[in-house]
N, C-alpha and C. Protein backbone atom coordinates (compact mmCIF):
# COMPACT_ATOMS: atom_id res chain seq x y z
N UNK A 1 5.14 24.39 -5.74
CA UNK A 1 4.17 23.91 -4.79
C UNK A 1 3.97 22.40 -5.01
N UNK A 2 3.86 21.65 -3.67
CA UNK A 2 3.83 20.30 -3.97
C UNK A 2 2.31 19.79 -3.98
N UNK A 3 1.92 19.13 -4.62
CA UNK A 3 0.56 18.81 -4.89
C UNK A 3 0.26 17.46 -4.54
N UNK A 4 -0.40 16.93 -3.31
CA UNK A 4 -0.87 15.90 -2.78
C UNK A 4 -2.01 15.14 -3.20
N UNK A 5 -1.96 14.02 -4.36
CA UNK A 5 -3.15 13.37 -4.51
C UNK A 5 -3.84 12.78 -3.62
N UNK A 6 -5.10 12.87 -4.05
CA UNK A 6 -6.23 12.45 -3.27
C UNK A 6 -6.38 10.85 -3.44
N UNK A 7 -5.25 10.09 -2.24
CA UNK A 7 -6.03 8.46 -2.53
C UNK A 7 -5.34 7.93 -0.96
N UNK A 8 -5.98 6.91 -0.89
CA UNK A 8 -6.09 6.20 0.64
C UNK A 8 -4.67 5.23 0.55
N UNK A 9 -3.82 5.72 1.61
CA UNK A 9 -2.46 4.02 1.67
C UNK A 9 -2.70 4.26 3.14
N UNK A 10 -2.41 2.94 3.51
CA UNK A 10 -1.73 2.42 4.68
C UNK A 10 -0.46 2.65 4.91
N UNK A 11 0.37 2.82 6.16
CA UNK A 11 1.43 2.97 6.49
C UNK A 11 1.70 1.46 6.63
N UNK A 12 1.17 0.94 7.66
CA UNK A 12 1.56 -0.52 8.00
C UNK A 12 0.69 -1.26 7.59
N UNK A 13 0.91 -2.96 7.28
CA UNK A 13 -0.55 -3.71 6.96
C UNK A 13 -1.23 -3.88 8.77
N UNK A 14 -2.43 -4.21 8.64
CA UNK A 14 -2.95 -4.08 9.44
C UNK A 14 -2.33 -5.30 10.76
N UNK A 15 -1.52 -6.64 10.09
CA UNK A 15 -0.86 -6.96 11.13
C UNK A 15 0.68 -7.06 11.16
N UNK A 16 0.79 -5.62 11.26
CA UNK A 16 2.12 -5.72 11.29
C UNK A 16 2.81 -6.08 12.80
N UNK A 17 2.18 -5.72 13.51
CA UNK A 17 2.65 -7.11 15.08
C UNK A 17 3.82 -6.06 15.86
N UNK A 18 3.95 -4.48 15.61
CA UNK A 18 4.97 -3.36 15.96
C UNK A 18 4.81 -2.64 17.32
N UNK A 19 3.11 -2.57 17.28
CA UNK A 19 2.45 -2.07 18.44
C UNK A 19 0.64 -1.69 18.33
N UNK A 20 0.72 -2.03 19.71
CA UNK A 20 -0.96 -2.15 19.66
C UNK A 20 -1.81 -0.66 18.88
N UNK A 21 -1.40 -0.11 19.45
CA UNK A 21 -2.06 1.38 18.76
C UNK A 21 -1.22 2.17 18.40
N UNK A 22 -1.44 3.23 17.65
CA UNK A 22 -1.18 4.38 17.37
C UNK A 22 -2.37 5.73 16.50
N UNK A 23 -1.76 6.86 16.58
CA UNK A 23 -2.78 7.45 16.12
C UNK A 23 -1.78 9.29 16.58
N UNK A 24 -2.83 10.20 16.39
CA UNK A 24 -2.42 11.67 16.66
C UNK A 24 -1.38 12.06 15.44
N UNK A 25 -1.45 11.64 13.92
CA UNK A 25 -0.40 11.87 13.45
C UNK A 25 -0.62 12.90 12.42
N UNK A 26 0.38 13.47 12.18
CA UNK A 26 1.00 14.44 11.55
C UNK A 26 1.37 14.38 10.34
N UNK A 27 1.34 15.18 9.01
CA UNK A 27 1.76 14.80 7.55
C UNK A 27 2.34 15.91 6.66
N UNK A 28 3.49 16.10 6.35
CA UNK A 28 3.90 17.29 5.75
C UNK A 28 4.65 16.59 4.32
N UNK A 29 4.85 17.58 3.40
CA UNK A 29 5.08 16.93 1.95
C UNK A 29 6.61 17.53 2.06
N UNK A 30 7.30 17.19 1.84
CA UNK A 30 8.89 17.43 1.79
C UNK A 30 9.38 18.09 0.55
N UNK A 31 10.25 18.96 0.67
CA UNK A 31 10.65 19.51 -0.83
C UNK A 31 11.02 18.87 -1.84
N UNK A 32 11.27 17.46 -1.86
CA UNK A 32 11.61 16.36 -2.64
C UNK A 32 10.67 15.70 -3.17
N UNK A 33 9.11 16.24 -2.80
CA UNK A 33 7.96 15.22 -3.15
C UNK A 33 7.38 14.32 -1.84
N UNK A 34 8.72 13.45 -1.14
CA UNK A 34 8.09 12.51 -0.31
C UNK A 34 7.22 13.15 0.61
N UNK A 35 6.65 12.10 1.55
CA UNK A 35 5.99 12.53 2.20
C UNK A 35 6.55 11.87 4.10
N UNK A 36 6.20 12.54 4.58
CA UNK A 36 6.82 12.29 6.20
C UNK A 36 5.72 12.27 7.03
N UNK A 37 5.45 11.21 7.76
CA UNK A 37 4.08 11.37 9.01
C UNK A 37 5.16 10.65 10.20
N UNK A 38 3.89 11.88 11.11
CA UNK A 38 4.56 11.06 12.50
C UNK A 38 3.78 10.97 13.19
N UNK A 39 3.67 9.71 14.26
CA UNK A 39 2.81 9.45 15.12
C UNK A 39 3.31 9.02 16.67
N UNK A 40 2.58 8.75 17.46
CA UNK A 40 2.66 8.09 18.95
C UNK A 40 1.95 7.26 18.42
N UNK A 41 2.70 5.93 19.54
CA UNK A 41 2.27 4.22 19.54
C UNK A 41 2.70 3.74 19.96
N UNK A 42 2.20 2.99 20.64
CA UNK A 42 2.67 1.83 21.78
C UNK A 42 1.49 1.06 22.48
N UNK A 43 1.25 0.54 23.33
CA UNK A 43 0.54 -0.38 24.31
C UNK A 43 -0.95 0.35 23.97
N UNK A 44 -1.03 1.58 24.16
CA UNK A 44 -2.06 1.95 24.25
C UNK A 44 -1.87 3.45 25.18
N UNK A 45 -2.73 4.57 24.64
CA UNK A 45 -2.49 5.75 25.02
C UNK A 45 -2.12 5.87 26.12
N UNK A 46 -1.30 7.08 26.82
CA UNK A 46 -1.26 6.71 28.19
C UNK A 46 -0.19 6.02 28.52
N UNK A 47 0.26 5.32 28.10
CA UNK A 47 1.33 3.94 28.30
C UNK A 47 2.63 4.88 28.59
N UNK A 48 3.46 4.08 29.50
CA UNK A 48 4.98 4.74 29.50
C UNK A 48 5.98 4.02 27.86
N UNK A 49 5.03 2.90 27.56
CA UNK A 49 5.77 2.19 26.11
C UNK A 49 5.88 3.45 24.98
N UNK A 50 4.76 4.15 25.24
CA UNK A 50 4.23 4.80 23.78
C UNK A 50 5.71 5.73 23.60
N UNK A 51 5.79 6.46 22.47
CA UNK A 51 7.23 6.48 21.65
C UNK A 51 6.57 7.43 20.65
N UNK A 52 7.28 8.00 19.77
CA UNK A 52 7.22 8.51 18.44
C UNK A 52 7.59 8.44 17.84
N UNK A 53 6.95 8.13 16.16
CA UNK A 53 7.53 6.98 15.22
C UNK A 53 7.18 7.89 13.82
N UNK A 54 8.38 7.84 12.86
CA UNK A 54 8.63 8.60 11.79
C UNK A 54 7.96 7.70 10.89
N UNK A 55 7.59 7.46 9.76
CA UNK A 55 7.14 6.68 8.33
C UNK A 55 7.46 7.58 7.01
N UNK A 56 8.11 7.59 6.29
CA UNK A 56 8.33 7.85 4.91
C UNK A 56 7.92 7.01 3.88
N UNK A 57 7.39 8.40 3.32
CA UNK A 57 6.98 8.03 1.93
C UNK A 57 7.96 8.23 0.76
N UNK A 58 8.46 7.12 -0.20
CA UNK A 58 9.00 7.79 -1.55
C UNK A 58 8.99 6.98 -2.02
N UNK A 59 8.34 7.43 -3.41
CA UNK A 59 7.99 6.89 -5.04
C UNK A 59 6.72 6.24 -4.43
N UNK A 60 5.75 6.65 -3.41
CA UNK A 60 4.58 6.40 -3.81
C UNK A 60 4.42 5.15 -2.69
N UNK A 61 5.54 4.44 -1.97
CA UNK A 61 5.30 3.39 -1.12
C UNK A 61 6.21 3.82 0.51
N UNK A 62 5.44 2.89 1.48
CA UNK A 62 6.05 4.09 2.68
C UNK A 62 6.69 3.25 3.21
N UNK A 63 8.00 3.50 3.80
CA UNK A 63 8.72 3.01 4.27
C UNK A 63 8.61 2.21 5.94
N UNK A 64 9.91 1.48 6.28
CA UNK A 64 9.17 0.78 7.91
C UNK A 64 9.16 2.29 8.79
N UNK A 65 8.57 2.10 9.84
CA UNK A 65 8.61 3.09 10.54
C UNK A 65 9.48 2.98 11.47
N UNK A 66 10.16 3.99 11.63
CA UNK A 66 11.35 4.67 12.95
C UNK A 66 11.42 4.77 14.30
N UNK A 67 11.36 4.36 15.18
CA UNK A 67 10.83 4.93 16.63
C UNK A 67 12.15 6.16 16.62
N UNK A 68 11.65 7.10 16.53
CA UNK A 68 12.35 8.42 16.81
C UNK A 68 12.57 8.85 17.66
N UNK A 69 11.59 8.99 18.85
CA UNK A 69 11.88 9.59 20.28
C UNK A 69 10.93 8.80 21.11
N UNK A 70 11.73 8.37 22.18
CA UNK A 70 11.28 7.29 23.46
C UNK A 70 11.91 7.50 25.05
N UNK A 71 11.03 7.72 25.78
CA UNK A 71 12.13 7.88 27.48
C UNK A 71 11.29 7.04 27.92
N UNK A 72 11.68 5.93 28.29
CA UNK A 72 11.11 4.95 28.76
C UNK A 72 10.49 5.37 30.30
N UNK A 73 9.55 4.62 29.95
CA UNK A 73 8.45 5.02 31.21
C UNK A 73 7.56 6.32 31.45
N UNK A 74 7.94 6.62 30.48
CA UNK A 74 6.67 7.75 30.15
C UNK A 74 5.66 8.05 28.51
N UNK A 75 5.04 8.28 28.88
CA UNK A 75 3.91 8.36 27.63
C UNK A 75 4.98 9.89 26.58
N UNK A 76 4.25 9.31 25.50
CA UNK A 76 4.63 10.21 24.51
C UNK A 76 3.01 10.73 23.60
N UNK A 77 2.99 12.00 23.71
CA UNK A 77 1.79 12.67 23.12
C UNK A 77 1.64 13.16 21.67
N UNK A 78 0.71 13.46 20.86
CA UNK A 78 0.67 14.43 19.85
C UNK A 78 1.56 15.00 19.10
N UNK A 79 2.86 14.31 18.20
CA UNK A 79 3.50 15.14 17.15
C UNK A 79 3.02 15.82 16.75
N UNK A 80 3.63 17.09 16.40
CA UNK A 80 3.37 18.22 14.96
C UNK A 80 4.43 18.64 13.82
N UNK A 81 4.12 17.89 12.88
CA UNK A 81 5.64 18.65 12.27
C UNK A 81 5.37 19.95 11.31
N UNK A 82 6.22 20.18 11.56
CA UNK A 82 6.60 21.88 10.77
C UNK A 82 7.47 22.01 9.74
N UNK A 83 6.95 22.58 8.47
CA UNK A 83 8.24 22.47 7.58
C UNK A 83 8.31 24.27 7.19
N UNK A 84 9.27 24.26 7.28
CA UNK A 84 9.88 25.85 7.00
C UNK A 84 10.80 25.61 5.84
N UNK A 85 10.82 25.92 5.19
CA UNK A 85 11.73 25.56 3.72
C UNK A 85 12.40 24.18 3.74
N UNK A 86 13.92 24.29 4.13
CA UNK A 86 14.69 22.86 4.20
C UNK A 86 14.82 22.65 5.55
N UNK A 87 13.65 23.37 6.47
CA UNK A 87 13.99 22.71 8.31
C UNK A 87 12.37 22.20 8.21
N UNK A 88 12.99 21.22 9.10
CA UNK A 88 11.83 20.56 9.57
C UNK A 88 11.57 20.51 11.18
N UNK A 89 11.03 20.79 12.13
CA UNK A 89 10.70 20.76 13.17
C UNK A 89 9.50 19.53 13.69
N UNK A 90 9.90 19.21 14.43
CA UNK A 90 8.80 18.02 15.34
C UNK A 90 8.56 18.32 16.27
N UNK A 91 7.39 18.76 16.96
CA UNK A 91 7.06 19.06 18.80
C UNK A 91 6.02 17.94 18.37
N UNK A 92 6.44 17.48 20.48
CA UNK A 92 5.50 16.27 20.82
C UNK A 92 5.50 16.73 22.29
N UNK A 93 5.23 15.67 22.86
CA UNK A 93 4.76 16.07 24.64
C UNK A 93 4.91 15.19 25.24
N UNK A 94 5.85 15.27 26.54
CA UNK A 94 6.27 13.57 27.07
C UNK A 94 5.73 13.75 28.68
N UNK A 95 5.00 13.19 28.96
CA UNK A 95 4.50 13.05 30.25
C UNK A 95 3.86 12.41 30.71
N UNK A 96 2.98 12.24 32.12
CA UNK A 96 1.89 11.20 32.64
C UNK A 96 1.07 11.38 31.76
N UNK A 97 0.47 12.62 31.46
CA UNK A 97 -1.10 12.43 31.34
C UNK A 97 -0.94 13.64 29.96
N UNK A 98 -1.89 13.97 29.42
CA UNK A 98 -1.49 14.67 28.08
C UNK A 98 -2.11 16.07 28.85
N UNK A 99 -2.52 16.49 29.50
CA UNK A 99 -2.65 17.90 30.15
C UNK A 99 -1.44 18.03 31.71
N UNK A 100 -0.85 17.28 31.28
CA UNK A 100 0.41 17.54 32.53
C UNK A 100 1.94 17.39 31.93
């Protein structure tokens, strides 16, 4: 069992200059220790910019973040990741509006 200490990091410094917002993210501990979050970010919710963006953690410092999945001109919603032993699964939601 992997055991997650209790302490506060940042993914990015606060001006990292990548994209205006992000947020809705997701955090699962990997069988290796690291750690994996994923989020939507871009312009601002809503946006056809917004995207979904991977960040890794290992040895304790997190890596740049990924834009993983993007269709330009449409918004990208709510990651979830799923870890099932050595699979990992990501659902997100690509559309106008986050109930459509």
């Amino acid at each position: 069992m992997n055991v997650i200490s209790e302490q506060r990091q940042e993914l990015l410094p606060h001006a990292h200059g990548r994209f205006d917002n992000c947020h809705a993210s997701t955090l699962i501990a990997l069988p290796s220790g690291d750690l994996l979050a994923a989020y939507f970010a871009g312009t601002r919710e809503g946006e056809g910019d917004t995207a979904i963006f991977l960040s890794r953690q290992r040895g304790g410092v997190w890596g740049e973040p990924v834009r993983a999945f993007a269709e330009p001109g449409l918004a990208h919603w709510n990651p979830v990741l799923h870890a099932d032993g050595e699979r990992i699964t990501l659902f997100y939601k690509v559309g106008p509006t986050v109930h459509d």
